[in-house]
Protein backbone atom coordinates (compact mmCIF):
# COMPACT_ATOMS: atom_id res chain seq x y z
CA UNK A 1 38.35 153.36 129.77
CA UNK A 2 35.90 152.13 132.36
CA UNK A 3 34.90 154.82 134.58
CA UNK A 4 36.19 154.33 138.98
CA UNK A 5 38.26 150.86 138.02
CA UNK A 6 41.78 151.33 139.99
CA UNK A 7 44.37 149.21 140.19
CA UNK A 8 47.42 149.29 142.30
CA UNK A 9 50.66 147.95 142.26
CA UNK A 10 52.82 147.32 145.58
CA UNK A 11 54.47 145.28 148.27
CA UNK A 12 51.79 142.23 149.47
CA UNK A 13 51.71 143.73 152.42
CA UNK A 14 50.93 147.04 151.64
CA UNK A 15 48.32 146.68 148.86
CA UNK A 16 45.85 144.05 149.88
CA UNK A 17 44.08 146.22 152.43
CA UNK A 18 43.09 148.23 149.18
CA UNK A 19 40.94 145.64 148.18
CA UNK A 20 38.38 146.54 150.91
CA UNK A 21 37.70 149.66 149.06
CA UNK A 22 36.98 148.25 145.49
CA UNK A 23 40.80 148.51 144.15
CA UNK A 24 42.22 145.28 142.29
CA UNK A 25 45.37 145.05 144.21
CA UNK A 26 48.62 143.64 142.38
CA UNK A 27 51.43 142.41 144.93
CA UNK A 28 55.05 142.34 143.50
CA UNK A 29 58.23 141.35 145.51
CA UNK A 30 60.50 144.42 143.35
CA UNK A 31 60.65 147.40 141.09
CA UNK A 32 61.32 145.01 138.21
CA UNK A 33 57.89 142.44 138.65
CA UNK A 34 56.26 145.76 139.12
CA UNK A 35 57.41 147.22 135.77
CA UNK A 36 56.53 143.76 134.17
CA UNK A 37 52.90 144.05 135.89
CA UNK A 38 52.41 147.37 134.96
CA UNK A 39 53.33 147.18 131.33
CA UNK A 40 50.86 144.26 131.51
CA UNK A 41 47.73 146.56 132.49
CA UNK A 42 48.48 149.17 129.44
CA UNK A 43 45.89 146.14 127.81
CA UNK A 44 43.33 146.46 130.50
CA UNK A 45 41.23 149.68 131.06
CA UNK A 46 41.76 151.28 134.22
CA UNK A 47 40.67 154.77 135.43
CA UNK A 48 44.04 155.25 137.66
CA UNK A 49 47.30 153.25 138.14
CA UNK A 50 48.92 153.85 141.66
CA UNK A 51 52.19 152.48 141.73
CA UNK A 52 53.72 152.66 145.74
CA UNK A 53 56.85 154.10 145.68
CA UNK A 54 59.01 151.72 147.13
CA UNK A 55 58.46 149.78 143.84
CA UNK A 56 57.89 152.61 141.50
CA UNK A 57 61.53 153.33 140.28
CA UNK A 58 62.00 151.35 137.06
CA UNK A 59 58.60 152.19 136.08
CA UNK A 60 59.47 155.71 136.00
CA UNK A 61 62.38 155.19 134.31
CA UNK A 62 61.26 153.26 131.79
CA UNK A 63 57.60 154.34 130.97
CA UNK A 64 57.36 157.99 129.83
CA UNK A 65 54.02 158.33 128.24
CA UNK A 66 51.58 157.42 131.17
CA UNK A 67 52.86 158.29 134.56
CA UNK A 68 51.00 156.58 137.28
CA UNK A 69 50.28 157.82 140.61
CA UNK A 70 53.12 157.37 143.43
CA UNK A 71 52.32 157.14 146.22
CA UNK A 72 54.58 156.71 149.40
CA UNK A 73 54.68 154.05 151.48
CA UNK A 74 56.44 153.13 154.27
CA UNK A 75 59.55 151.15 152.71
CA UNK A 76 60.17 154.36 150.62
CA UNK A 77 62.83 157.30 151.76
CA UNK A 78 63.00 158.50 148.15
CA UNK A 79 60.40 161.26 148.18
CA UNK A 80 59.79 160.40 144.48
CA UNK A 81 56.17 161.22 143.91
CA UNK A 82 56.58 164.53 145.34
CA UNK A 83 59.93 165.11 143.12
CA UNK A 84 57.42 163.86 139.49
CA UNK A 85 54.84 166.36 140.82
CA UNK A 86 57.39 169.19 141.12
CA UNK A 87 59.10 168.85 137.64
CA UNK A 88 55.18 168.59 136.21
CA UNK A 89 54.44 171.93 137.73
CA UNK A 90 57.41 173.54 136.55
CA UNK A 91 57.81 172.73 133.47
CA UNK A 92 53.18 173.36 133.08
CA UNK A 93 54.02 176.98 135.31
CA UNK A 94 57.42 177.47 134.55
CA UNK A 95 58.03 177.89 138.70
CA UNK A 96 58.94 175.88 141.83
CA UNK A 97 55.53 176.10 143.15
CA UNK A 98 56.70 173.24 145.75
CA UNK A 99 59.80 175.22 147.17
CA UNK A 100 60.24 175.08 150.60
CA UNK A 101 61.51 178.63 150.42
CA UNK A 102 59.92 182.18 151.12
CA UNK A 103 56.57 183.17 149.91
């Protein structure tokens, strides 16, 4: 894997401002040219995938051994970044350690 290569994968007009900071930016039009475009790096070496959110949803349903980074955007309602990094904490710590409760 080469070391600080990132790619992301997101609406046209949400990912190309990446490139200004060194991140090879892949635009998609839906969730399911972002799945195909995602299953298409697994060949390429890249340190980090960020997928934006508001195309992220067959990705994580269909990909279960590498989990890329979500990240919201603002297209997305779905809060589904912060609901993968919740299950990953509980099931590593066995607790909520994201609860919006007491403590």
């Amino acid at each position: 894997m080469l070391e600080g290569k990132i790619a992301i994968i997101g609406l046209e007009s949400l990912v190309e401002i990446f490139k200004i900071y060194g991140v090879e930016a892949f635009p998609v039009k839906d969730e399911k040219e972002a799945l195909e475009v995602f299953n298409g790096l697994s060949d390429k070496e890249y340190s980090l995938v960020i997928v934006l959110e508001s195309v992220s949803g067959k990705i994580v349903e269909n990909v279960k051994d590498k989990i890329p980074l979500i990240l919201p955007d603002t297209f997305s309602q779905r809060k589904l970044g912060e609901e993968i990094l919740r299950d990953m904490a509980e099931k590593a710590l066995g607790i909520d350690i994201l609860s919006e409760g007491e403590g």
